[in-house]
C-alpha atoms as a PDB file:
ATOM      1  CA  UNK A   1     -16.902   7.753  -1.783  1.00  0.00           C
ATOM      2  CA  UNK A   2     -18.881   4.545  -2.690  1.00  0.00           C
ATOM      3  CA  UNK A   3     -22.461   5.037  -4.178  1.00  0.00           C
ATOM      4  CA  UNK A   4     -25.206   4.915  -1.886  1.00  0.00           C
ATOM      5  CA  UNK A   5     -27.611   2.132  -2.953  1.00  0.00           C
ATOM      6  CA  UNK A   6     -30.881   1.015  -1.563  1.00  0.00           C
ATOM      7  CA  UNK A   7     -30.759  -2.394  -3.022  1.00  0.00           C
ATOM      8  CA  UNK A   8     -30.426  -5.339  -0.854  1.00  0.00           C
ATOM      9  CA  UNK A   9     -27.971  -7.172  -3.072  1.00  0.00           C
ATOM     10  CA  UNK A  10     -24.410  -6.198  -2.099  1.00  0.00           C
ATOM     11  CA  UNK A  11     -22.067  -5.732  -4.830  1.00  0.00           C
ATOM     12  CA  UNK A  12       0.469  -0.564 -10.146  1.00  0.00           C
ATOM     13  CA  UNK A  13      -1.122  -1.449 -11.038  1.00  0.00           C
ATOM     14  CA  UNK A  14       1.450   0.649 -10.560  1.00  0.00           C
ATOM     15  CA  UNK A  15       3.177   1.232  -7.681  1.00  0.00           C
ATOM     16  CA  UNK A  16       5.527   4.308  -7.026  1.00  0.00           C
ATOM     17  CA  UNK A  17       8.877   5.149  -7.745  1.00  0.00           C
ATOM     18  CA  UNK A  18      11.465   7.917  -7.770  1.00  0.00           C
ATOM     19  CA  UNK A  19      11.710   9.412 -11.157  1.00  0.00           C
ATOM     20  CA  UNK A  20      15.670  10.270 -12.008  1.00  0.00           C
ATOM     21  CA  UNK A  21      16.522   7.127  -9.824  1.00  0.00           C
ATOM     22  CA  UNK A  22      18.727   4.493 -11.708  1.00  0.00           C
ATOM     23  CA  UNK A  23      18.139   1.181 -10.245  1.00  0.00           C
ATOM     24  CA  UNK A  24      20.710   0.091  -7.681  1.00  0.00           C
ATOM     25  CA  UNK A  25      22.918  -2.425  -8.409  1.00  0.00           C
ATOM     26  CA  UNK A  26      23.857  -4.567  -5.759  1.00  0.00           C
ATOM     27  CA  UNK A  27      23.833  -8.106  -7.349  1.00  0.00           C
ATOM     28  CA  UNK A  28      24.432 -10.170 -10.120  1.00  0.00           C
ATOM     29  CA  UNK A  29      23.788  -8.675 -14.046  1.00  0.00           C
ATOM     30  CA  UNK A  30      20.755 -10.676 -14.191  1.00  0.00           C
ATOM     31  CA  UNK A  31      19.279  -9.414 -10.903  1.00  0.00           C
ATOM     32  CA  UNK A  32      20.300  -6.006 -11.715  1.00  0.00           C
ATOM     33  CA  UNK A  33      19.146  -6.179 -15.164  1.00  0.00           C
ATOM     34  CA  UNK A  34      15.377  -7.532 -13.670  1.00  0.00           C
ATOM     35  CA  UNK A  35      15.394  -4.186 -11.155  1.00  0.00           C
ATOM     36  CA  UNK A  36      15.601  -2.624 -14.661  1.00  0.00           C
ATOM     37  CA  UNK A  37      12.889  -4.443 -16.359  1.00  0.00           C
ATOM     38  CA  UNK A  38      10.609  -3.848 -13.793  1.00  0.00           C
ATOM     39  CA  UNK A  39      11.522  -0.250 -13.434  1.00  0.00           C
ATOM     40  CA  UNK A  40      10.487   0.198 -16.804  1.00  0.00           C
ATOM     41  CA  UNK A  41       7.777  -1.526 -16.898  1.00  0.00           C
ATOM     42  CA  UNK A  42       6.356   0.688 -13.978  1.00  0.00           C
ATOM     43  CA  UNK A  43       7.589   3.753 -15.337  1.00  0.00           C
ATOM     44  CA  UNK A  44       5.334   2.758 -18.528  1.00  0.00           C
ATOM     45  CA  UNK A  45       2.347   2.313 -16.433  1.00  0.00           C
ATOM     46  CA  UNK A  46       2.459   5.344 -14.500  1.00  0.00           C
ATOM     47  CA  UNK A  47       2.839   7.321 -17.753  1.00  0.00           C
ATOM     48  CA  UNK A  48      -0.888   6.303 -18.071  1.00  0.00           C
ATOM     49  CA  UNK A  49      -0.419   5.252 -22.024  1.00  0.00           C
ATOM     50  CA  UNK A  50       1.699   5.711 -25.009  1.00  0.00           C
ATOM     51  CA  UNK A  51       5.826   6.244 -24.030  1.00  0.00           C
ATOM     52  CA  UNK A  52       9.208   6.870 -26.001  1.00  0.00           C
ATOM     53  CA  UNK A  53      12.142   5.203 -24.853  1.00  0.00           C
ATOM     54  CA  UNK A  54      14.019   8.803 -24.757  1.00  0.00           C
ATOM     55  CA  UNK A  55      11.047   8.935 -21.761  1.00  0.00           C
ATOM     56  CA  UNK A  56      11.851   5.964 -20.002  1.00  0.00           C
ATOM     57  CA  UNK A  57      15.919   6.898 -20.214  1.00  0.00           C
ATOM     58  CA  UNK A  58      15.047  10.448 -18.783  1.00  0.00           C
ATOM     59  CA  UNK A  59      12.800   9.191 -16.075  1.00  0.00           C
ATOM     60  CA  UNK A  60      14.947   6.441 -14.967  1.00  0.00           C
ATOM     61  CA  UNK A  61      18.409   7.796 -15.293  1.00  0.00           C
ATOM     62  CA  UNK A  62      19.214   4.163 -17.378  1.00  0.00           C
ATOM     63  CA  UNK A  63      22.026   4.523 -20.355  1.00  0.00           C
ATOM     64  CA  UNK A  64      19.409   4.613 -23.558  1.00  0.00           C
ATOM     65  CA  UNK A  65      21.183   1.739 -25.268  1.00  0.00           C
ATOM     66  CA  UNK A  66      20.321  -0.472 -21.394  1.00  0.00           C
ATOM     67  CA  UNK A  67      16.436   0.596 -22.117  1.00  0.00           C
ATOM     68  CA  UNK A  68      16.471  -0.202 -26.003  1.00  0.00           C
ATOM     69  CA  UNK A  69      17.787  -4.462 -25.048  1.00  0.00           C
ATOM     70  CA  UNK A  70      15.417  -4.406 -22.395  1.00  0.00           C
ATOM     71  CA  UNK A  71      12.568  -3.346 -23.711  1.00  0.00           C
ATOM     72  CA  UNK A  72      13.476  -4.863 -26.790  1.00  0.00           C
ATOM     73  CA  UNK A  73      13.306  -8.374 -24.486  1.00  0.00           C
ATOM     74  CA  UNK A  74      10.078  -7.217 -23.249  1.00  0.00           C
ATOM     75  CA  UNK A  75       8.330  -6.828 -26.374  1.00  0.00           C
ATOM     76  CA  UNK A  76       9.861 -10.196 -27.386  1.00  0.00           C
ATOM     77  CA  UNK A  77       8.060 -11.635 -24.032  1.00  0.00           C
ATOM     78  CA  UNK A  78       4.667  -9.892 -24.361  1.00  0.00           C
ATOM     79  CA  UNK A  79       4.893  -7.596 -21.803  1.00  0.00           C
ATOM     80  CA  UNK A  80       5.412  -4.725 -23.701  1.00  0.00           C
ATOM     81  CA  UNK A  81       4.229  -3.922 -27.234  1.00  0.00           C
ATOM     82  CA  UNK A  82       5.554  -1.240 -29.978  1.00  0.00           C
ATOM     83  CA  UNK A  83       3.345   0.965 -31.770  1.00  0.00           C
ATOM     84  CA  UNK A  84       3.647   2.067 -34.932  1.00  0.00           C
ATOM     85  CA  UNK A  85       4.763   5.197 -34.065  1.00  0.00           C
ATOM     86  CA  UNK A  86       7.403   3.837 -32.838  1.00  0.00           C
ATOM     87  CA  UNK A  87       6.191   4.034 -28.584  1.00  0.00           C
ATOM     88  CA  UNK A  88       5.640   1.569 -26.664  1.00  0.00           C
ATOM     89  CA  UNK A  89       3.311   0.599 -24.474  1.00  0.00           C
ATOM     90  CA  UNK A  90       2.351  -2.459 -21.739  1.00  0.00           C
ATOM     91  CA  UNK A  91       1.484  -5.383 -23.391  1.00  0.00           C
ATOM     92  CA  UNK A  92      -1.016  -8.369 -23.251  1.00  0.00           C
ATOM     93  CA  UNK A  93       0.384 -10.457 -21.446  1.00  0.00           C
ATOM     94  CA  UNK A  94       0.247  -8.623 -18.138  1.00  0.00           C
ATOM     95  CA  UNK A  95      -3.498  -8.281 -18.022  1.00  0.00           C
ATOM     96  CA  UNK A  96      -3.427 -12.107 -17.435  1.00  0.00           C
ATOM     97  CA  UNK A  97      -0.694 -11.711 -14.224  1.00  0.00           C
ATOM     98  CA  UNK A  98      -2.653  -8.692 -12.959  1.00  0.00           C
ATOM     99  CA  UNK A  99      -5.578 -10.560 -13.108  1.00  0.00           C
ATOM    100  CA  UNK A 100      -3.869 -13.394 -11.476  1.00  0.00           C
ATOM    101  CA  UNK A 101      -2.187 -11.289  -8.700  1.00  0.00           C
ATOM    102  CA  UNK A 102      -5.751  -9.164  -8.075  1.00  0.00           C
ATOM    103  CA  UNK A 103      -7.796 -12.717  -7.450  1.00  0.00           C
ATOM    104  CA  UNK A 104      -5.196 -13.731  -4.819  1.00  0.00           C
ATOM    105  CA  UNK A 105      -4.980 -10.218  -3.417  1.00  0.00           C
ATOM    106  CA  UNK A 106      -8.823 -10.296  -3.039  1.00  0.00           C
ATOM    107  CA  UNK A 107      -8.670 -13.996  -1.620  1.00  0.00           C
ATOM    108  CA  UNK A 108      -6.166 -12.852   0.807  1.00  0.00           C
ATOM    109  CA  UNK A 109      -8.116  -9.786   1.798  1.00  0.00           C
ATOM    110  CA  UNK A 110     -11.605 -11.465   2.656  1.00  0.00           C
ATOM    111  CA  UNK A 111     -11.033 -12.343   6.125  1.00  0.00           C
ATOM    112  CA  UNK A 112      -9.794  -9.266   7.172  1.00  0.00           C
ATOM    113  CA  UNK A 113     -12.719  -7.381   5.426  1.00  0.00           C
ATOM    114  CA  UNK A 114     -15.017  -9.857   7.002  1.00  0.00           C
ATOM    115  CA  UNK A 115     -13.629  -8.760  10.332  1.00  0.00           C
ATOM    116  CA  UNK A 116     -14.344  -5.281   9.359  1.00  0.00           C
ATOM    117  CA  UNK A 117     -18.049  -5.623   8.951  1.00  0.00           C
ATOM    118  CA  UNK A 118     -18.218  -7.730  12.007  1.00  0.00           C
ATOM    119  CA  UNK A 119     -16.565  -4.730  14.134  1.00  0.00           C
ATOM    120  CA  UNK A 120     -17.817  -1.377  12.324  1.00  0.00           C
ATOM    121  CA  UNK A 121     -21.188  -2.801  10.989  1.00  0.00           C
ATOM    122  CA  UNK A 122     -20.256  -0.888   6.774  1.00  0.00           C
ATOM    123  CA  UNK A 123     -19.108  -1.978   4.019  1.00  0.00           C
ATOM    124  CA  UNK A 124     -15.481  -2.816   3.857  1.00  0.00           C
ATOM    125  CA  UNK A 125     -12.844  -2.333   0.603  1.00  0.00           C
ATOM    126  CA  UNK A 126      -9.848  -3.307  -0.464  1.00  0.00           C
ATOM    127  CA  UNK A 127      -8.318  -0.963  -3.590  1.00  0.00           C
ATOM    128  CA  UNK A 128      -4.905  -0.490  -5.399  1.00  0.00           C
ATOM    129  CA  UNK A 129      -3.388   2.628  -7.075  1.00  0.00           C
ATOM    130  CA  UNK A 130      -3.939   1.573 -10.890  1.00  0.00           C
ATOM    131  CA  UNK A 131      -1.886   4.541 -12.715  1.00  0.00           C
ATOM    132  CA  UNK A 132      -3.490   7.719 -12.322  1.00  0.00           C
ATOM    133  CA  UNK A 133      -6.895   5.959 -10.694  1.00  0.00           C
ATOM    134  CA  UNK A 134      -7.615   3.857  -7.611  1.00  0.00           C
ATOM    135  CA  UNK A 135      -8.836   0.290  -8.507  1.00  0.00           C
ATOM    136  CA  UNK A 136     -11.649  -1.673  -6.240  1.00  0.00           C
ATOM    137  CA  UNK A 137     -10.104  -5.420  -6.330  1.00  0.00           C
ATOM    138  CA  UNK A 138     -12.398  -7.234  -3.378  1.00  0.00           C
ATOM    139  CA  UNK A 139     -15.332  -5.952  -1.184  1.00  0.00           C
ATOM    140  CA  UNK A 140     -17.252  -7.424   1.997  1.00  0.00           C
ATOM    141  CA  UNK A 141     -20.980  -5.475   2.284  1.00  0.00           C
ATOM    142  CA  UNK A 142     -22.674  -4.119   4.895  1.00  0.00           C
ATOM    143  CA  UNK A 143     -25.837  -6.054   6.035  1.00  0.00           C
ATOM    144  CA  UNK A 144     -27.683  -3.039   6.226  1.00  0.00           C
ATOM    145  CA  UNK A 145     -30.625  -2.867   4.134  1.00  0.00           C
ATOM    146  CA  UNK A 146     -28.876   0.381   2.929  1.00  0.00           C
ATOM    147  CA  UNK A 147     -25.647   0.423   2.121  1.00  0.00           C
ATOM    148  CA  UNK A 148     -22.104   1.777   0.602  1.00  0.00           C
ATOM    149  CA  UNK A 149     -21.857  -0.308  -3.138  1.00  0.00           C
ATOM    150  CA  UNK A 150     -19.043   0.086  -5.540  1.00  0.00           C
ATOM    151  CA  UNK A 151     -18.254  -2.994  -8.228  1.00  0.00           C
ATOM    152  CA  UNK A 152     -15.277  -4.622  -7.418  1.00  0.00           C
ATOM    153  CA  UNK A 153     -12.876  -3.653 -10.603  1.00  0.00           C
ATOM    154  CA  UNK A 154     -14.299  -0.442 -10.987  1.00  0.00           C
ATOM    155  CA  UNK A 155     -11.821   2.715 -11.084  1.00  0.00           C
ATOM    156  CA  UNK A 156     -12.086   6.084  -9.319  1.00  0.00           C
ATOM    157  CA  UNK A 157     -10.441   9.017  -9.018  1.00  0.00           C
ATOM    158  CA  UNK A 158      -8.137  10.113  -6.673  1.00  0.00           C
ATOM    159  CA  UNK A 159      -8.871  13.366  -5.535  1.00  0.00           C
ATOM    160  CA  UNK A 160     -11.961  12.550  -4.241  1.00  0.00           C
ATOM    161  CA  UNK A 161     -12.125   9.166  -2.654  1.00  0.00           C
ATOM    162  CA  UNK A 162     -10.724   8.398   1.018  1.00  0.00           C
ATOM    163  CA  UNK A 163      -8.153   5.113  -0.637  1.00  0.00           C
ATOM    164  CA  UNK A 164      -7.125   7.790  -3.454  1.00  0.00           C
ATOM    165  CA  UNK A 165      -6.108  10.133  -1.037  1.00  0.00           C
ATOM    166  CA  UNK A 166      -4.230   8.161   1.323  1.00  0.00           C
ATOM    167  CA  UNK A 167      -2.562   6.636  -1.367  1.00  0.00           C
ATOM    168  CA  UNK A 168      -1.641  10.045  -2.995  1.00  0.00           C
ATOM    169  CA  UNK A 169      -0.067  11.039   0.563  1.00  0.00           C
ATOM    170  CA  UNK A 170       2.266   7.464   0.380  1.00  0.00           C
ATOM    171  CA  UNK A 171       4.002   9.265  -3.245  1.00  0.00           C
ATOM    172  CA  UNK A 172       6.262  11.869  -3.369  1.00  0.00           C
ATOM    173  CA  UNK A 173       4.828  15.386  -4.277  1.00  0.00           C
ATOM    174  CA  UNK A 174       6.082  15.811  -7.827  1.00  0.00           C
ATOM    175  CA  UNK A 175       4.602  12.099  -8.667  1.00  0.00           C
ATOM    176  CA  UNK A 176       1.112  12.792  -6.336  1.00  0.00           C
ATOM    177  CA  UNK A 177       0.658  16.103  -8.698  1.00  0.00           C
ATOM    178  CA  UNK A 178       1.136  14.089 -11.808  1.00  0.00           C
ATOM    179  CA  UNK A 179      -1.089  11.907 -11.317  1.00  0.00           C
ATOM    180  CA  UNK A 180      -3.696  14.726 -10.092  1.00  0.00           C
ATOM    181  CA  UNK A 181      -3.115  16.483 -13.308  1.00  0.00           C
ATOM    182  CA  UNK A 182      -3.189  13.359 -15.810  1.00  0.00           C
ATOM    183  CA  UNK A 183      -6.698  12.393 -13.824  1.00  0.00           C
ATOM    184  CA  UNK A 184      -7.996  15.205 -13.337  1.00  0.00           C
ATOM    185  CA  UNK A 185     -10.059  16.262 -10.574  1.00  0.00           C
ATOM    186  CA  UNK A 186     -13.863  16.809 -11.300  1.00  0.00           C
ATOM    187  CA  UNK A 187     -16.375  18.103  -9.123  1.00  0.00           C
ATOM    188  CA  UNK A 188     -18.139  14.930  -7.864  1.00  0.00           C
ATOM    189  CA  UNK A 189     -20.261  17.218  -5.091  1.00  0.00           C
ATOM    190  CA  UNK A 190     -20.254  20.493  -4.086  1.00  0.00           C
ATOM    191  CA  UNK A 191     -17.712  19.315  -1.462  1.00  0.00           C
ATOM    192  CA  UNK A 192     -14.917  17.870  -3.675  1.00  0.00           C
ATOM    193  CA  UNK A 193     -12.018  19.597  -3.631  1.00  0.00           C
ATOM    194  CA  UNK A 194     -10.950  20.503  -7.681  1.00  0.00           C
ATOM    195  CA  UNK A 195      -7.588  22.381  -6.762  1.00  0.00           C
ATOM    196  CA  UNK A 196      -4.389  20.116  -7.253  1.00  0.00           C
ATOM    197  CA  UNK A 197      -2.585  22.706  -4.743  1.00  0.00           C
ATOM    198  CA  UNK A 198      -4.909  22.644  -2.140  1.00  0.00           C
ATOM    199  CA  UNK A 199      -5.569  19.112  -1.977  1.00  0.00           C
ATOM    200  CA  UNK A 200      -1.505  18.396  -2.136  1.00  0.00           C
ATOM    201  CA  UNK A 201      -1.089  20.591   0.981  1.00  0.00           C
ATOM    202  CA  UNK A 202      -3.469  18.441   2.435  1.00  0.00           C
ATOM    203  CA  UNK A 203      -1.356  15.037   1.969  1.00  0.00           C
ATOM    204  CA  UNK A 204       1.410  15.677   4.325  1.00  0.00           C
ATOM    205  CA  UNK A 205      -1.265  15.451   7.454  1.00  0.00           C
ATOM    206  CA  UNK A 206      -3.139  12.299   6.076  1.00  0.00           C
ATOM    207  CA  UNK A 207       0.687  11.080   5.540  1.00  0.00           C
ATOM    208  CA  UNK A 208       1.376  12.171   9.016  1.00  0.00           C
ATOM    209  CA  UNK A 209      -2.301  10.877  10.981  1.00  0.00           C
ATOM    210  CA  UNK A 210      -1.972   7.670   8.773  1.00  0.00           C
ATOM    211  CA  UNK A 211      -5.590   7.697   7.309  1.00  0.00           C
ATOM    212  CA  UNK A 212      -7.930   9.872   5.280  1.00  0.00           C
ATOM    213  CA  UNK A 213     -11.469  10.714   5.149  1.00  0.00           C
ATOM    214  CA  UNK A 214     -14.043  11.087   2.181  1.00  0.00           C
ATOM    215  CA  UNK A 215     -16.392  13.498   3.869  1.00  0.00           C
ATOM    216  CA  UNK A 216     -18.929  13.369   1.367  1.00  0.00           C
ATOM    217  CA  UNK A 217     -16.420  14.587  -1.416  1.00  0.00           C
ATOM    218  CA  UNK A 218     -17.412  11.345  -3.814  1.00  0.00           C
ATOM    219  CA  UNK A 219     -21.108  11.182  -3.250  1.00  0.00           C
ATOM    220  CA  UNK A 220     -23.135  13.404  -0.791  1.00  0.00           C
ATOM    221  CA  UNK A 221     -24.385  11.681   2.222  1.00  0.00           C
ATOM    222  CA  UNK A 222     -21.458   9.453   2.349  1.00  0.00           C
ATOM    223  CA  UNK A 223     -18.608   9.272   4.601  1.00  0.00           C
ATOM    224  CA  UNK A 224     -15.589   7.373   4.287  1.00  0.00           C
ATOM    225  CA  UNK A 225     -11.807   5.953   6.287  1.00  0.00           C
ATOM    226  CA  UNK A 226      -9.064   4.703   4.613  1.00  0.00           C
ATOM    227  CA  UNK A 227      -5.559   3.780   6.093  1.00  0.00           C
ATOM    228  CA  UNK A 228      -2.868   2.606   3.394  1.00  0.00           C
ATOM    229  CA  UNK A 229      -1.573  -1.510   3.939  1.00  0.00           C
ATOM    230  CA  UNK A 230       1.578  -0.786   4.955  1.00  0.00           C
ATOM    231  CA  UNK A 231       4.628  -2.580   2.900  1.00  0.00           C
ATOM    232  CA  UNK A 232       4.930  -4.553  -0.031  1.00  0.00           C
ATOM    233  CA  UNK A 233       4.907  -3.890  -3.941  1.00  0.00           C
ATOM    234  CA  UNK A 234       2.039  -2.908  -4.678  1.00  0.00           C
ATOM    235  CA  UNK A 235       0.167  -0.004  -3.286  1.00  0.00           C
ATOM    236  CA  UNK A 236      -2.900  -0.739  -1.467  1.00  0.00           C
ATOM    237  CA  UNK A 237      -5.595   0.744   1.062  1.00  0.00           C
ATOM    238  CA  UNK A 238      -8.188  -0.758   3.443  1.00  0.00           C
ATOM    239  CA  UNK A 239     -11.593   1.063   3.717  1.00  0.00           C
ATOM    240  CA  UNK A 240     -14.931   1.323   5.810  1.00  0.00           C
ATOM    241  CA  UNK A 241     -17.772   3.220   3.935  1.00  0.00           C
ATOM    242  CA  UNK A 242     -20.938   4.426   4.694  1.00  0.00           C
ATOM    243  CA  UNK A 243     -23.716   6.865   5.446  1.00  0.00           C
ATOM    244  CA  UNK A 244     -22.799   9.494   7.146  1.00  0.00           C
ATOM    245  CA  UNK A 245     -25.608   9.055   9.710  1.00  0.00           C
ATOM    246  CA  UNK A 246     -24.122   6.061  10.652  1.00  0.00           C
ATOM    247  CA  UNK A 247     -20.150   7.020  10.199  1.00  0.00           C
ATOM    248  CA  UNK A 248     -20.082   9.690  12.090  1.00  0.00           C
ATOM    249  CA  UNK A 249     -16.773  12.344  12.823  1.00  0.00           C
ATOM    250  CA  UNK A 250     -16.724  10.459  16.412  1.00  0.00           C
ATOM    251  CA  UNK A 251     -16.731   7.341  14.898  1.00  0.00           C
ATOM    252  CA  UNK A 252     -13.413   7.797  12.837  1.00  0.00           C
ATOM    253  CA  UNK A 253     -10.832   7.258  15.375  1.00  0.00           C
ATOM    254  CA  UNK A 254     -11.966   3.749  16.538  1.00  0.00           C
ATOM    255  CA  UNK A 255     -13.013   3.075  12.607  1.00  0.00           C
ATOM    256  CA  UNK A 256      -8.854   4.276  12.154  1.00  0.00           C
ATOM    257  CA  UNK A 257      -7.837   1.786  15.104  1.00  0.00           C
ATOM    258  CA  UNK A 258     -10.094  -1.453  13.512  1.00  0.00           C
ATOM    259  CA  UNK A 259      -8.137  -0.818   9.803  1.00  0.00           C
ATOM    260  CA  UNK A 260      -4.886  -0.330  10.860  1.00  0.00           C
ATOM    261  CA  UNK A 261      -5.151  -3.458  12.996  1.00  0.00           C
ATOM    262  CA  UNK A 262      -6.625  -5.185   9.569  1.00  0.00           C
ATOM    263  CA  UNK A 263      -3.820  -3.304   7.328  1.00  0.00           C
ATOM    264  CA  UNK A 264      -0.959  -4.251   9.665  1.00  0.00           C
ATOM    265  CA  UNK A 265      -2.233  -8.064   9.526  1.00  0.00           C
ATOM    266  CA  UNK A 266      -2.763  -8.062   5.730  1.00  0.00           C
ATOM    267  CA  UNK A 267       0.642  -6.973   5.446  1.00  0.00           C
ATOM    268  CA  UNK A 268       2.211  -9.418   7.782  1.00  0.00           C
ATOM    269  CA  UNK A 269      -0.126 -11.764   5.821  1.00  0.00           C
ATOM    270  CA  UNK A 270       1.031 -10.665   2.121  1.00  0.00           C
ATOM    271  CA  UNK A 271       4.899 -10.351   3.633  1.00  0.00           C
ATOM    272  CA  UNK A 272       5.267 -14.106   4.886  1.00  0.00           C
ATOM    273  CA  UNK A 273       3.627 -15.189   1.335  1.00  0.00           C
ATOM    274  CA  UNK A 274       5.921 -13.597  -0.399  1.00  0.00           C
ATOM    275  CA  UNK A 275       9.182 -14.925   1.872  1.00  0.00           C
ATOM    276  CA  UNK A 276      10.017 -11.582   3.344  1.00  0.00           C
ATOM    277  CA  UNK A 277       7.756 -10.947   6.749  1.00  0.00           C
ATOM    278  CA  UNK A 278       7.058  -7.694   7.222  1.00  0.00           C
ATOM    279  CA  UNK A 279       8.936  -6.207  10.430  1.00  0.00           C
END
């Protein structure tokens, strides 16, 4: 998954949701009319770029006149922009709140990558589904003189990489193959899987086993876990990388037990900063 590098120098967002499904109500108009906005706003990022609002009102099951005054409010805000063409896509202004929300993720994270590295001796990540790519956001190195290295803010693909597939296996089917299909799957090594059907009948397992391994799929020699962070808004997985000399197949079930412990703990972490523990 992560490159191998020799060098002793260590280096949703969109989150998920139900196409067709209007927004409950269950509140005030202004509460409702916020599920909305923010329904739209991730139905624009998942669409990976330019979107209609004839889209959006098919996608989201919202009356076409609701979209067209809240997007219209959106684009007054910043956070969405039209095109000349008459589309619209996300605007400025939420580069500077992702950016926000990714430096406190990654501050919030650190400890319980630290812990990682302590326990399982590789590099530790921390990555979030970013449309139809997985996005590194913070990263604790191995102290081996050789080690896993991937640039925090760089983005993957899914198919191939152990947080990309254990993400993929949190979404329902019809969104996981979109998102294959918009990305598309290259052949990173000869062991990368480039079929969007067989990799999707893989996802119900990882789903059900609650973790996925990059067996050398993303770059040969290199083995990596991932288990999804349970919870929250935004979609997010935990994972140990390294060679696969010193990850070995044996090694994956403790490797499992060390990031679910971390995941569940992040969660509880990001659940009680947010007001709303997770259970």
């Amino acid at each position: 998954m992560e490159t191998v590098s020799s060098v002793t120098t260590p280096g949703n967002t969109a989150g998920s949701c139900a196409s067709g499904a209007v927004v409950p109500g269950g509140g005030s108009d202004g509460v409702q009319s916020l599920e909305r906005a923010f329904l739209l706003l991730e139905l624009m990022a998942e669409a990976g770029g330019e979107v209609a609002l004839s889209r959006l009102a098919a996608e989201s099951g919202l009356p076409l006149s609701t979209i067209h005054r809240l997007v219209r409010t959106l684009v007054a805000r910043g956070y969405v922009r039209q095109l000349p063409s008459r589309r619209y896509v996300l605007g400025p202004r939420l580069v500077h709140l992702g950016e926000s929300a990714a430096r406190r993720l990654s501050t919030w994270a650190q400890p319980h990558l630290s812990r990682l590295v302590d326990s399982t001796g590789e590099t530790a990540n921390l990555a979030m589904l970013d449309g139809d790519r997985v996005v590194y956001v913070a990263q604790v190195p191995s102290r081996h003189s050789m080690r896993m290295f991937t640039e925090v803010g760089r983005r993957v693909h899914l198919h191939c990489t152990g947080v990309g597939k254990v993400l993929l296996a949190q979404l329902p089917p019809a969104t996981a193959r979109e998102l294959l299909v918009r990305g598309g799957m290259p052949a990173r090594t000869p062991a990368t899987v480039t079929d969007p059907d067989r990799l999707l009948a893989q996802l119900p397992g990882i789903a059900g086993q609650g973790h996925a391994v990059d067996d050398g799929e993303q770059e040969t020699g290199v083995r990596c876990v991932a288990v999804p962070v349970p919870g929250g808004p935004l979609m997010t997985a935990l994972s140990v990388s390294g060679p696969e000399g010193r990850v070995t197949l044996a090694d994956v079930p403790r490797i499992v037990a060390l990031l679910s412990e971390a995941a569940a703990a992040l969660a509880a972490e990001l659940g009680e900063e947010a007001g709303d523990p997770v259970r």
